[in-house]
C-alpha atoms as a PDB file:
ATOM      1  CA  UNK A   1      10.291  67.369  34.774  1.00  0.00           C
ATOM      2  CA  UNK A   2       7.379  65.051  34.896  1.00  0.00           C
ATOM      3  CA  UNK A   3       6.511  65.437  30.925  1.00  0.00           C
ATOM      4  CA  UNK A   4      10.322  64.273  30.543  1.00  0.00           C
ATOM      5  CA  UNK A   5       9.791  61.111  32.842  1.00  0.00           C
ATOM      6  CA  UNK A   6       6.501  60.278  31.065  1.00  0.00           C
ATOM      7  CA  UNK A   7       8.339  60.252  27.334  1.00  0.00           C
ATOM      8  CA  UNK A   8      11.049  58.592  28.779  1.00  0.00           C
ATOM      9  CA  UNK A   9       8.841  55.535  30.132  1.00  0.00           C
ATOM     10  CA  UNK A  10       6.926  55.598  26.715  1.00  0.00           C
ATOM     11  CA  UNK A  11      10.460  55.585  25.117  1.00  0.00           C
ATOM     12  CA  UNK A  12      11.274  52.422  27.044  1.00  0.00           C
ATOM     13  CA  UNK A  13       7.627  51.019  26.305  1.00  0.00           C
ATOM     14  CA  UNK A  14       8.106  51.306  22.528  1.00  0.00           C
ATOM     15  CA  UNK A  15      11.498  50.031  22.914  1.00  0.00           C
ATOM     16  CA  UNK A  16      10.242  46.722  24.298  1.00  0.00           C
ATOM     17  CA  UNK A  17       7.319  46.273  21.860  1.00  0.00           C
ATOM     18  CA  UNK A  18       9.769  46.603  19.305  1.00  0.00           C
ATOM     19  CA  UNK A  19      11.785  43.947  20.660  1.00  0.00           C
ATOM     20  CA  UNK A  20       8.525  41.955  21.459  1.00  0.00           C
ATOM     21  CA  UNK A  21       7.176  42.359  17.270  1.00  0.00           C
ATOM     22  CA  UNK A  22      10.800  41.697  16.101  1.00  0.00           C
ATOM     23  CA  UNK A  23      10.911  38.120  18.012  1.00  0.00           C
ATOM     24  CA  UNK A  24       7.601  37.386  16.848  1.00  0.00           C
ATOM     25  CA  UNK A  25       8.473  38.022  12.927  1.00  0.00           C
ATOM     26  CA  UNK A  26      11.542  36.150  13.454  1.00  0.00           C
ATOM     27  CA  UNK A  27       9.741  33.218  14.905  1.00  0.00           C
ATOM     28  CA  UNK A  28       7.096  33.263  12.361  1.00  0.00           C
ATOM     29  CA  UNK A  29       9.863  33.777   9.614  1.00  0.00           C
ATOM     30  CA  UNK A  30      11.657  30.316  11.220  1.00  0.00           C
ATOM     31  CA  UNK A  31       8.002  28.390  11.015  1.00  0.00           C
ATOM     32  CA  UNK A  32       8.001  29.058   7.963  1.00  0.00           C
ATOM     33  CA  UNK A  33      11.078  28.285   7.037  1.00  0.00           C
ATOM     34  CA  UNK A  34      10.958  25.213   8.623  1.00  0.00           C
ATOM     35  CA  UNK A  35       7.706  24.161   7.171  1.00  0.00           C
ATOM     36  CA  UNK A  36       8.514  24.840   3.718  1.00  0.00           C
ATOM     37  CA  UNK A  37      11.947  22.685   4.140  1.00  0.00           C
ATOM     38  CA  UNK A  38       9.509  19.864   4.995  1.00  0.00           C
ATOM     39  CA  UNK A  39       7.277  20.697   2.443  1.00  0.00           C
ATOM     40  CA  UNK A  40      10.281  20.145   0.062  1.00  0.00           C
ATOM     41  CA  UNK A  41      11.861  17.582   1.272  1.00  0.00           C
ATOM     42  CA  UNK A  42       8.276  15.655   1.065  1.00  0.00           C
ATOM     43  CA  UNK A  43       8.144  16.674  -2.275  1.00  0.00           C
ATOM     44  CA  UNK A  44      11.524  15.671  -3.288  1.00  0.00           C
ATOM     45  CA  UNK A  45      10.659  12.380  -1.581  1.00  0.00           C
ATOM     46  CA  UNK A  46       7.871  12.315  -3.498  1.00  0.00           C
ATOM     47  CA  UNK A  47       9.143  12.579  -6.871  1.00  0.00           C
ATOM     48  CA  UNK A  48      11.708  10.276  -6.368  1.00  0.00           C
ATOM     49  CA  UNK A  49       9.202   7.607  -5.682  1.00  0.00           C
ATOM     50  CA  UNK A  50       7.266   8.737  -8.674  1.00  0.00           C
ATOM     51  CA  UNK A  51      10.819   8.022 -10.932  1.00  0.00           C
ATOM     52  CA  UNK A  52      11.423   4.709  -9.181  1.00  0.00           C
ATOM     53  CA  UNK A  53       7.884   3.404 -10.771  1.00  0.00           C
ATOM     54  CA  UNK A  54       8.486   5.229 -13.952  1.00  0.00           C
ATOM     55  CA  UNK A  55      11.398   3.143 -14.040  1.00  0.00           C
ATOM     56  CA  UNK A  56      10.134   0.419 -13.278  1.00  0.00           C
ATOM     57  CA  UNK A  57       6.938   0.834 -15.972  1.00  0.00           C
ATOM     58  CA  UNK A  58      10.040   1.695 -18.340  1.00  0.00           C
ATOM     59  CA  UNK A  59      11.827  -1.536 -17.900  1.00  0.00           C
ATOM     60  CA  UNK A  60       7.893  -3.393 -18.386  1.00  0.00           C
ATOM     61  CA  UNK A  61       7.271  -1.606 -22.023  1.00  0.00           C
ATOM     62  CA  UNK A  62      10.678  -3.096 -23.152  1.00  0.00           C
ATOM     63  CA  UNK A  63      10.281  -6.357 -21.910  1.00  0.00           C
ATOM     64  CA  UNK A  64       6.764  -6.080 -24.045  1.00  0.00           C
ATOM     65  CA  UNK A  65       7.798  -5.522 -26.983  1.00  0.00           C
ATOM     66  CA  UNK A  66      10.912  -8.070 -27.022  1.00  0.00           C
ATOM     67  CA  UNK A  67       8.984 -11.206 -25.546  1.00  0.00           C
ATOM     68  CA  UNK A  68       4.951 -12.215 -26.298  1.00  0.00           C
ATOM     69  CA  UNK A  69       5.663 -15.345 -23.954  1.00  0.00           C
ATOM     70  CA  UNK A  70       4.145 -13.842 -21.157  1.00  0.00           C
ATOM     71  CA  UNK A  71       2.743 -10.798 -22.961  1.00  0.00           C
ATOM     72  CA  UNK A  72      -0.734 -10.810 -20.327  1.00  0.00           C
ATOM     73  CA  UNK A  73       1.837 -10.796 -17.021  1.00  0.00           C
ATOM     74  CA  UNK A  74       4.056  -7.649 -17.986  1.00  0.00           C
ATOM     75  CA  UNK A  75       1.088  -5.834 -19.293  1.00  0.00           C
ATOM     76  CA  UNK A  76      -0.959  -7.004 -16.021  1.00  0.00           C
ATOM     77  CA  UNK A  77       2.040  -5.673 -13.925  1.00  0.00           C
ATOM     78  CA  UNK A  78       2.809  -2.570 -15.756  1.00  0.00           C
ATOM     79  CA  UNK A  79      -0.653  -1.328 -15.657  1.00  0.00           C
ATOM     80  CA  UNK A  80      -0.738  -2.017 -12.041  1.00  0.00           C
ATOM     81  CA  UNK A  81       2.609   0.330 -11.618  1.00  0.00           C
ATOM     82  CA  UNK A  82       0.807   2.822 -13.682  1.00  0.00           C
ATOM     83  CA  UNK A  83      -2.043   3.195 -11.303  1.00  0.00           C
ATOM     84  CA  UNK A  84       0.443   3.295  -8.613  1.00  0.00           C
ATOM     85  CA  UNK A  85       2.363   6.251 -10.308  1.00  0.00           C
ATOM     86  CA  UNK A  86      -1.250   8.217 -10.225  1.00  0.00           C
ATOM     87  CA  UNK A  87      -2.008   7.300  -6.900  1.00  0.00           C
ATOM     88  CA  UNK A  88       1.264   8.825  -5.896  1.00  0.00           C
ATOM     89  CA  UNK A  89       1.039  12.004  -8.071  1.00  0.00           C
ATOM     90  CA  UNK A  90      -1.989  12.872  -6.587  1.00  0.00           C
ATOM     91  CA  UNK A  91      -1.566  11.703  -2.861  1.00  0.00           C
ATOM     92  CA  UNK A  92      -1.165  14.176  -0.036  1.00  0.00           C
ATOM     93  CA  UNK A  93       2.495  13.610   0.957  1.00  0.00           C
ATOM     94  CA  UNK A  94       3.571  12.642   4.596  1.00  0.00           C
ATOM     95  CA  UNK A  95       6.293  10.545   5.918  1.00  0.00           C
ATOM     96  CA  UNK A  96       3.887   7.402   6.548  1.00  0.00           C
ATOM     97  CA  UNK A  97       2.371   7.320   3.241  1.00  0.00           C
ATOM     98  CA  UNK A  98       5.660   7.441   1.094  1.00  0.00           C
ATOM     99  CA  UNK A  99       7.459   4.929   3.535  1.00  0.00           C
ATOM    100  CA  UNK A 100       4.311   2.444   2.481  1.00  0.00           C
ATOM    101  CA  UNK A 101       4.804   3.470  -1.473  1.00  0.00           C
ATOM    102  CA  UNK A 102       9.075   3.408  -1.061  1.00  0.00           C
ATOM    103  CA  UNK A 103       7.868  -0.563   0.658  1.00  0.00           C
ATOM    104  CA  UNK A 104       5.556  -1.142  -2.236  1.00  0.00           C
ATOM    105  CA  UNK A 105       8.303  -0.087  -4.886  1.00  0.00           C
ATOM    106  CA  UNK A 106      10.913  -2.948  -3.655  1.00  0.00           C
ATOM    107  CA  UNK A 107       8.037  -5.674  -3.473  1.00  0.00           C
ATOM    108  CA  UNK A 108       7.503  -4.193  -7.119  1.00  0.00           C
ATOM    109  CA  UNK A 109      11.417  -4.309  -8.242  1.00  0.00           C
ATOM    110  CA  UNK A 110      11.392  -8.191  -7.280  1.00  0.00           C
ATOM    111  CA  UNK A 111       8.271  -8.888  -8.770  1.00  0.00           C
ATOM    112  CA  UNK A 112       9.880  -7.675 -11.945  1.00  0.00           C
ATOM    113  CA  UNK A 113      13.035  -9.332 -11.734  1.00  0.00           C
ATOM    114  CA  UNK A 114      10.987 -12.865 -11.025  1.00  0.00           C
ATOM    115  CA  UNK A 115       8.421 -12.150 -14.424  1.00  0.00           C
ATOM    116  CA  UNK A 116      11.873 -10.698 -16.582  1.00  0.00           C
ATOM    117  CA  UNK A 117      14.121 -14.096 -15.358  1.00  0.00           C
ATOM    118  CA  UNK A 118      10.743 -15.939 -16.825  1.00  0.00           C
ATOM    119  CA  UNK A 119      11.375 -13.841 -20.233  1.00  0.00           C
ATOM    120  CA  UNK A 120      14.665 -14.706 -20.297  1.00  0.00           C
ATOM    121  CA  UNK A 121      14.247 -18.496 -19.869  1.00  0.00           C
ATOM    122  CA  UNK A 122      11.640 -18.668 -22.281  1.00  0.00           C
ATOM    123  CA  UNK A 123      13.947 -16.812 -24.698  1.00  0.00           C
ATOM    124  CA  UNK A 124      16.558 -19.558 -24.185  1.00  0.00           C
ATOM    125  CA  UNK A 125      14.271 -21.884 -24.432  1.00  0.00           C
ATOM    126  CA  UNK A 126      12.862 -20.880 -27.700  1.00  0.00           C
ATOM    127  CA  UNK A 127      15.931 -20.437 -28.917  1.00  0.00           C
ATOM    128  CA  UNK A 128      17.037 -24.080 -28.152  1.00  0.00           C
ATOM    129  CA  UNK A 129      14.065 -25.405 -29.122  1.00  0.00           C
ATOM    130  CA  UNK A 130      14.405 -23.538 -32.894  1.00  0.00           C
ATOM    131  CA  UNK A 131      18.232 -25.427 -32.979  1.00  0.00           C
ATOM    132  CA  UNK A 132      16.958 -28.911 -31.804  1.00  0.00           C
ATOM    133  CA  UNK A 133      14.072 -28.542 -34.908  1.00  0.00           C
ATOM    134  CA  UNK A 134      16.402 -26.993 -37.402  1.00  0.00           C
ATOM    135  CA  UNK A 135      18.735 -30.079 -36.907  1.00  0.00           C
ATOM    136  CA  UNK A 136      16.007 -32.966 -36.382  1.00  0.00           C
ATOM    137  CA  UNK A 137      13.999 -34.841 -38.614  1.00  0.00           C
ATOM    138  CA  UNK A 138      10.272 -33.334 -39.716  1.00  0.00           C
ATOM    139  CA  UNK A 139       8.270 -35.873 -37.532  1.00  0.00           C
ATOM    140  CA  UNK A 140      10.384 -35.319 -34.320  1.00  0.00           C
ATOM    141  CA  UNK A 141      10.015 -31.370 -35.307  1.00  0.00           C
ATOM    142  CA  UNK A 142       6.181 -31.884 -35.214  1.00  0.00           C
ATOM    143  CA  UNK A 143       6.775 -33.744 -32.278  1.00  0.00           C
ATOM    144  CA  UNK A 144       8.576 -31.317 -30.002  1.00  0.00           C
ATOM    145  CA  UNK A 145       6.789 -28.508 -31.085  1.00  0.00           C
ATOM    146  CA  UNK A 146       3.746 -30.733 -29.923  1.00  0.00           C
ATOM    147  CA  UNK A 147       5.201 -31.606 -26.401  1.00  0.00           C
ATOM    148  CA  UNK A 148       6.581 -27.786 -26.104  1.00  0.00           C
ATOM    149  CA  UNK A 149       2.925 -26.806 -26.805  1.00  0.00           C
ATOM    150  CA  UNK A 150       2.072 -29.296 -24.146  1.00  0.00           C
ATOM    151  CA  UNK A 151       4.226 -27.700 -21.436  1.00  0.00           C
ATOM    152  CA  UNK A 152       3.055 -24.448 -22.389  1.00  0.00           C
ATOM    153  CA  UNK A 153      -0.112 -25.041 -22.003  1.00  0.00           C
ATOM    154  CA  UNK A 154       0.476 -27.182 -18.762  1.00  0.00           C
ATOM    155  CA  UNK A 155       2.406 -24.006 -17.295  1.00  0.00           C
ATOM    156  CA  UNK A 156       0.011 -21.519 -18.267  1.00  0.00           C
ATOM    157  CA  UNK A 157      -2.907 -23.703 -16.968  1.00  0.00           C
ATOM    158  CA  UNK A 158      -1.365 -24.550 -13.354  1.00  0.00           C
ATOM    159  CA  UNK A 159      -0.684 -20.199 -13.469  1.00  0.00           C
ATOM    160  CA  UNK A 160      -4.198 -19.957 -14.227  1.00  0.00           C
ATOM    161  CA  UNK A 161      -5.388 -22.193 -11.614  1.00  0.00           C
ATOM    162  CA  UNK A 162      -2.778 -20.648  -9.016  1.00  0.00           C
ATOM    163  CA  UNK A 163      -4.431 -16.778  -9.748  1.00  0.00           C
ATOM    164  CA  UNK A 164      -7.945 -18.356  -9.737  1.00  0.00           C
ATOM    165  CA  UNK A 165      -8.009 -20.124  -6.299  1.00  0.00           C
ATOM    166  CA  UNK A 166      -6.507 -16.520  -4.686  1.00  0.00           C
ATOM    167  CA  UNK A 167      -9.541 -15.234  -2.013  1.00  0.00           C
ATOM    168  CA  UNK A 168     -10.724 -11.881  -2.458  1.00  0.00           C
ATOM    169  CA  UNK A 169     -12.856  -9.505  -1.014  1.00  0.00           C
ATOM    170  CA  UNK A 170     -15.910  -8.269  -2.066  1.00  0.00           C
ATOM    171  CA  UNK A 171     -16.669  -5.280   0.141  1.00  0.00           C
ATOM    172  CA  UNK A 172     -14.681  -3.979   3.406  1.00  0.00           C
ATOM    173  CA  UNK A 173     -16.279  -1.050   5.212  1.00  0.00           C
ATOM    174  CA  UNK A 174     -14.919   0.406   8.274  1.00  0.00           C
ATOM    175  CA  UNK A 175     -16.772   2.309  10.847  1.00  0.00           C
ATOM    176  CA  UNK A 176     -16.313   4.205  14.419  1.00  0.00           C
ATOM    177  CA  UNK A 177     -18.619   3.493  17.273  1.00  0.00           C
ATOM    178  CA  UNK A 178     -18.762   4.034  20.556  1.00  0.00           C
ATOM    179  CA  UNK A 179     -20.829   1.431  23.119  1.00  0.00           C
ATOM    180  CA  UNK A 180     -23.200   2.520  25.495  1.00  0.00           C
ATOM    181  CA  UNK A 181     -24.590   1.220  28.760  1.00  0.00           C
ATOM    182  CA  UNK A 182     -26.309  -1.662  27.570  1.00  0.00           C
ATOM    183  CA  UNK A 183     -23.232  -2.542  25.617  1.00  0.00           C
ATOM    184  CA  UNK A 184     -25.114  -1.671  21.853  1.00  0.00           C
ATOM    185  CA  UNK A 185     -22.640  -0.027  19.468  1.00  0.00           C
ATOM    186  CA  UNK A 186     -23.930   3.011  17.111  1.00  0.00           C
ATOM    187  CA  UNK A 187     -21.956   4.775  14.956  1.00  0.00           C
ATOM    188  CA  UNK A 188     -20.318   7.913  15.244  1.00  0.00           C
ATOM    189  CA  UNK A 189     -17.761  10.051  13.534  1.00  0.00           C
ATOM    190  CA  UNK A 190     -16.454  12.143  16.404  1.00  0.00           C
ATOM    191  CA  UNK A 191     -12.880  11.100  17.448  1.00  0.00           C
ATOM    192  CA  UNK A 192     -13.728  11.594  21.832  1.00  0.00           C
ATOM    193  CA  UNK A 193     -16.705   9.233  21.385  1.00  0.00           C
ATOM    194  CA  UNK A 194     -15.525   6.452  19.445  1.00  0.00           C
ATOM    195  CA  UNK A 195     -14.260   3.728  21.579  1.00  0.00           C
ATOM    196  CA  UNK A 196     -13.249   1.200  18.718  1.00  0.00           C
ATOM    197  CA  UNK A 197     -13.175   0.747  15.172  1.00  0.00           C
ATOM    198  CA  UNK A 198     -15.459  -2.171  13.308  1.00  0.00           C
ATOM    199  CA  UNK A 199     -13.717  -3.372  10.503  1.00  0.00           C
ATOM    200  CA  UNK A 200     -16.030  -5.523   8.218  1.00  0.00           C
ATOM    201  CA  UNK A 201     -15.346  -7.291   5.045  1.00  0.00           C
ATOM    202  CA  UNK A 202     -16.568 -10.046   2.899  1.00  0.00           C
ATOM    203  CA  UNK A 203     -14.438 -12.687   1.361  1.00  0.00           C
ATOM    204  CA  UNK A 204     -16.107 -13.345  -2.030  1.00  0.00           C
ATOM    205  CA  UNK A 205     -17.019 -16.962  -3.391  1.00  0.00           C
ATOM    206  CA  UNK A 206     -14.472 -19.415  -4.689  1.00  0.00           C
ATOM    207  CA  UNK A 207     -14.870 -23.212  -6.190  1.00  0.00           C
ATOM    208  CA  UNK A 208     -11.362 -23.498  -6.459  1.00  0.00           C
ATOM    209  CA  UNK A 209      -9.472 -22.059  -3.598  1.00  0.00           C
ATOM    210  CA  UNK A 210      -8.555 -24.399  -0.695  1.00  0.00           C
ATOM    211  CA  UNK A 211     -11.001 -24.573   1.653  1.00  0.00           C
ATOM    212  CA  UNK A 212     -10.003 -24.369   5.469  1.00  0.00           C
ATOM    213  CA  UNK A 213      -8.846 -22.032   8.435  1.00  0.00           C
ATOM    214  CA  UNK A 214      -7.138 -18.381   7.021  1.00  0.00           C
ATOM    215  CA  UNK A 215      -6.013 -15.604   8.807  1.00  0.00           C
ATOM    216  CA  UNK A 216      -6.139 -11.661   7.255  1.00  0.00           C
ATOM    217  CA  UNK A 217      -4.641  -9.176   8.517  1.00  0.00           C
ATOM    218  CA  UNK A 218      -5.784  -5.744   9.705  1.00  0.00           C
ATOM    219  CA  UNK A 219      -3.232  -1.909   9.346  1.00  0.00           C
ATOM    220  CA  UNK A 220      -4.975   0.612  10.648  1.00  0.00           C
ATOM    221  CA  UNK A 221      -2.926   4.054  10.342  1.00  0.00           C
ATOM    222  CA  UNK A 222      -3.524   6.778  12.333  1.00  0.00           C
ATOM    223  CA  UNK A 223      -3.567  10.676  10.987  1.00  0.00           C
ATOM    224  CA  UNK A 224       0.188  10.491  11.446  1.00  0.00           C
ATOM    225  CA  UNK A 225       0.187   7.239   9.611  1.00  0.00           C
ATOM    226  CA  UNK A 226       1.351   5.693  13.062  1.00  0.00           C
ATOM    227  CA  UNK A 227      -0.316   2.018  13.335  1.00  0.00           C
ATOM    228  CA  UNK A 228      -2.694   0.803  15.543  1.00  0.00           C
ATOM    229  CA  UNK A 229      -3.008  -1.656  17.995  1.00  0.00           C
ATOM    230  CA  UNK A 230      -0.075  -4.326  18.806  1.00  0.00           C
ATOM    231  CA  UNK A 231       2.364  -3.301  15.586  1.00  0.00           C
ATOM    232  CA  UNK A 232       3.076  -6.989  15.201  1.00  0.00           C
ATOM    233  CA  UNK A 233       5.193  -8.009  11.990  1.00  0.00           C
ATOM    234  CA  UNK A 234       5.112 -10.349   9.810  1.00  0.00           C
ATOM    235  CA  UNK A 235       6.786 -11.626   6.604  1.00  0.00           C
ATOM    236  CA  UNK A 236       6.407 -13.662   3.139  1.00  0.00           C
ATOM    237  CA  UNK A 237       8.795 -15.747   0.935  1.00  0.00           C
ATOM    238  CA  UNK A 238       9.421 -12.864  -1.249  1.00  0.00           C
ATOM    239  CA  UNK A 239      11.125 -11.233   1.795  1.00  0.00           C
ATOM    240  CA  UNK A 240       8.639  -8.324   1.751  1.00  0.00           C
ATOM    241  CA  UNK A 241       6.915  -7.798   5.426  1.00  0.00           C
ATOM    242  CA  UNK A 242       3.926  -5.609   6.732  1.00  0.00           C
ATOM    243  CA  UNK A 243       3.974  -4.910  10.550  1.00  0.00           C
ATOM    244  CA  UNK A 244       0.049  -4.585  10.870  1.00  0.00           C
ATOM    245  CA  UNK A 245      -2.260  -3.862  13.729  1.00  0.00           C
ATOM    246  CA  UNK A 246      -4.406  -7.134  14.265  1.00  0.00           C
ATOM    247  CA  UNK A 247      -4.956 -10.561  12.802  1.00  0.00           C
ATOM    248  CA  UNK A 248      -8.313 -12.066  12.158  1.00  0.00           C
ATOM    249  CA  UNK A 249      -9.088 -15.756  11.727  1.00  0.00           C
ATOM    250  CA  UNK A 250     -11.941 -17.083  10.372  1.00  0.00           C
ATOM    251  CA  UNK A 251     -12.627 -20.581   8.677  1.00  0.00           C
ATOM    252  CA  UNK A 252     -13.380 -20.133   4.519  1.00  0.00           C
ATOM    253  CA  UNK A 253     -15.742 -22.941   2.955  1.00  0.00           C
ATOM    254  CA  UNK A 254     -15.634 -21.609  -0.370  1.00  0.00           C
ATOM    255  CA  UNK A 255     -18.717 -19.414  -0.508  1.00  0.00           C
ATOM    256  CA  UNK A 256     -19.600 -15.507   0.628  1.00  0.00           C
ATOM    257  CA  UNK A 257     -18.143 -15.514   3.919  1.00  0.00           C
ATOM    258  CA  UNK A 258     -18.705 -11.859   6.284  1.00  0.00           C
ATOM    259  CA  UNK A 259     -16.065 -11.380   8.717  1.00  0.00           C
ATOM    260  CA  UNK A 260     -15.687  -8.464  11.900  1.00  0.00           C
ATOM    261  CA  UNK A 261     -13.383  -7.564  14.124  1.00  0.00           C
ATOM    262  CA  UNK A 262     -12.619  -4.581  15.823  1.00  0.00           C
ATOM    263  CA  UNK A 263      -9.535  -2.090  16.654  1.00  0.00           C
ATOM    264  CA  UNK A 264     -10.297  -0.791  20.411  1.00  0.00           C
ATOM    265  CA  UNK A 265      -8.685   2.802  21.068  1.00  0.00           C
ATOM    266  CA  UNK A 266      -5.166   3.441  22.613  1.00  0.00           C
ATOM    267  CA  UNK A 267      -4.434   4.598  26.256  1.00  0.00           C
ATOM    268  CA  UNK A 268      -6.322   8.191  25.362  1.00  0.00           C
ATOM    269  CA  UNK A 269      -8.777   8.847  22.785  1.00  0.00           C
ATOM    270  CA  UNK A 270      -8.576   8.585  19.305  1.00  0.00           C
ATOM    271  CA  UNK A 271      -7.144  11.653  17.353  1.00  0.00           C
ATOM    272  CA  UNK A 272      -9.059  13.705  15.230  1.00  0.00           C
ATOM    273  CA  UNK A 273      -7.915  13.454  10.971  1.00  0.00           C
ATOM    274  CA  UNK A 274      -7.765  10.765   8.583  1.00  0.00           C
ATOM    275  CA  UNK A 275      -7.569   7.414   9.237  1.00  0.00           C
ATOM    276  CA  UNK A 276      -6.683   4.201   6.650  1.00  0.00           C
ATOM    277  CA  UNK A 277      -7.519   0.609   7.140  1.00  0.00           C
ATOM    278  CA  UNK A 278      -5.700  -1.420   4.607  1.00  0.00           C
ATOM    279  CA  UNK A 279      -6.550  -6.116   4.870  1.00  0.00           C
ATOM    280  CA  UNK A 280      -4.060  -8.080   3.607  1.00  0.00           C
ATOM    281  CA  UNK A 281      -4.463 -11.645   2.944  1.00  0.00           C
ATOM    282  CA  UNK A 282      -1.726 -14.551   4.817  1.00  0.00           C
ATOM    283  CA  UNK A 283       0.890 -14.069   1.798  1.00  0.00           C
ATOM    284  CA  UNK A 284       0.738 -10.143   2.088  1.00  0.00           C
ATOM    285  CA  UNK A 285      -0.974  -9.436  -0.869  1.00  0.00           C
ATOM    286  CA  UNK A 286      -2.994  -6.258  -0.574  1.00  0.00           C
ATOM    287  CA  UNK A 287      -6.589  -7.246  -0.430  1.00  0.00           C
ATOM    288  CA  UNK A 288      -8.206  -3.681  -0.340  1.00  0.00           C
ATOM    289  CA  UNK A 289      -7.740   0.098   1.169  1.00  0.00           C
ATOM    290  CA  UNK A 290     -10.514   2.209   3.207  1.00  0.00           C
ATOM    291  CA  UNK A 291     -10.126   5.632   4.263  1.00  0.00           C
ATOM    292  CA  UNK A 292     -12.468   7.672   6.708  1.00  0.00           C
ATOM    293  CA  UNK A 293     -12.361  10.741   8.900  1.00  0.00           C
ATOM    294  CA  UNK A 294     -12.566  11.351  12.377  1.00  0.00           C
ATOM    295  CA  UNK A 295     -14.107  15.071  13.898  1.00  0.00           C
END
C-alpha cells in the first residue's frame, strides 16, 4: 500500500515538472520568436534605408553625366551619399540609429532637389544663351559669352567664398569623469562612477568666416539611442531639425579656438553600453561624430 502511494506522488511529481519544462520551452520558443521578428523588422528597416540612398546616388550619376555646370557639387554630394550607404551597411541596427539615417535621407532628398533645380536652370540658360548668339551679331556673341563668363565666375566665386567661411572642427574628444571631494575631475570609464560627460572640441582657424558670438550644439545618445539632457529642438531654413541635448556658446575670433562643456548624468546613474556624441554647428550641419563605451 505504501509502495503504491510513493509511485503515485512521484507520478504527480513528474507530472508537474513536465508541465514546469513545457512552459519554459514555450517561453523560450516565444523570446525567440519575438527577437528574431525584431531582428527582421530592423533589418528590413535597414535595407530600405540602404535603397533610399542608392536612389538617391542613382539620381546623382545621371545628373553627372547630362550637366558639367556644376560637375564638383553632384560628385561632392554623391560621394558623400556613398559613404553614407557604407556607414549604414555596416552599422549595428537599432531603432535610434536608423530614425537618425531615415532624418539624414530627407535632408539628403532636398539637398538634391535644390543642386538638380540648379542643373536645370543652367540648362535653360545655356540653351537661351546658344539662341540669343546664334541670332546676334559676332561682337555681341563675344560679348555675352564674355558677361555669361562673368556671372559664372561671379556665382562660382561667391559659392566658393560661402563653403570657405563655414567653421569646422579640428578635434572633438569626449570623456567620462567623475569629481571627487576637492571637486578635481579624473577620468573613468565605469558607467556608476561617472557623474558627467566632458565634451571638448576645437573649432579650427578661419580668415574668412565672420567673426563673432556662435552657438554649437551638443546630441548625446544613450545605449538606447535615447538623448541626453533637456531634448530641446531646434530647426533650419531647409526645414530639417535636430532635437539635441545642450547648446554651447562661445565667441569665434577667427583663429584655433578650444571649447568644453559638459553633459551631467540623469536622475540615476548612467547606463552601461555605447554612447554617441554628435556637434552640430547653428545651421545643423553635422560638424563631427564620437563614440565611446561605458562598463
Amino acid at each position: 500500500m505504501t509502495e503504491t502511494k510513493s509511485n503515485n506522488g512521484l507520478k504527480v511529481i513528474a507530472g508537474l515538472l513536465a508541465v514546469v519544462l513545457l512552459g519554459t520551452i514555450i517561453y523560450t520558443v516565444s523570446l525567440y520568436q519575438d527577437k528574431k521578428k525584431t531582428t527582421n523588422m530592423l533589418t528590413q528597416e535597414k535595407e530600405l534605408v540602404v535603397e533610399d540612398l542608392n536612389s538617391l546616388k542613382s539620381e546623382y550619376d545621371k545628373a553627372i553625366l547630362e550637366s558639367n555646370a556644376t560637375n564638383e557639387e553632384l560628385v561632392a554630394a554623391r560621394d558623400n551619399i556613398a559613404k553614407y550607404i557604407d556607414s549604414v551597411k555596416t552599422m549595428k541596427a537599432d531603432l535610434g540609429t536608423l530614425r537618425r539615417y531615415r532624418n539624414q535621407v530627407s535632408i539628403l532628398k532636398k539637398e538634391r532637389e535644390q543642386l538638380l533645380a540648379q542643373v536645370d536652370s543652367l540648362t535653360q540658360s545655356n540653351t537661351l544663351i546658344a539662341m540669343q548668339r546664334d541670332s546676334t551679331f559676332v561682337q555681341l556673341e563675344k560679348q555675352t559669352v564674355f558677361n555669361d563668363s562673368l556671372v559664372v565666375q561671379n556665382t562660382q566665386l561667391a559659392d566658393a567664398v560661402e563653403r570657405g567661411s563655414a567653421l569646422n572642427l579640428a578635434t572633438l574628444t569626449v570623456d567620462a569623469v567623475r569629481e571627487r571631494n576637492s571637486g578635481k575631475l579624473v577620468s573613468t570609464s565605469r558607467a556608476k562612477s561617472t557623474d558627467k560627460f566632458k565634451i571638448c572640441f576645437t573649432v579650427a582657424d578661419n580668415v574668412i568666416a565672420e567673426a563673432g558670438d556662435r552657438e554649437f550644439l551638443l546630441e548625446v545618445l544613450d545605449p538606447q539611442g535615447n538623448i541626453l539632457g533637456g531634448g530641446a529642438s531646434k530647426s533650419n531654413d531647409d526645414g530639417a531639425s535636430v532635437t539635441y541635448s545642450k547648446g554651447t556658446n562661445f565667441y569665434y575670433e577667427n583663429k584655433n579656438l578650444d571649447v568644453c562643456d559638459y553633459i551631467n548624468k540623469p536622475a540615476g546613474d548612467f547606463q552601461k553600453g555605447n554612447y554617441m556624441v554628435n556637434v552640430y554647428d547653428d545651421k545643423l550641419k553635422l560638424m563631427a561624430t564620437s563614440k565611446f563605451t561605458l562598463k
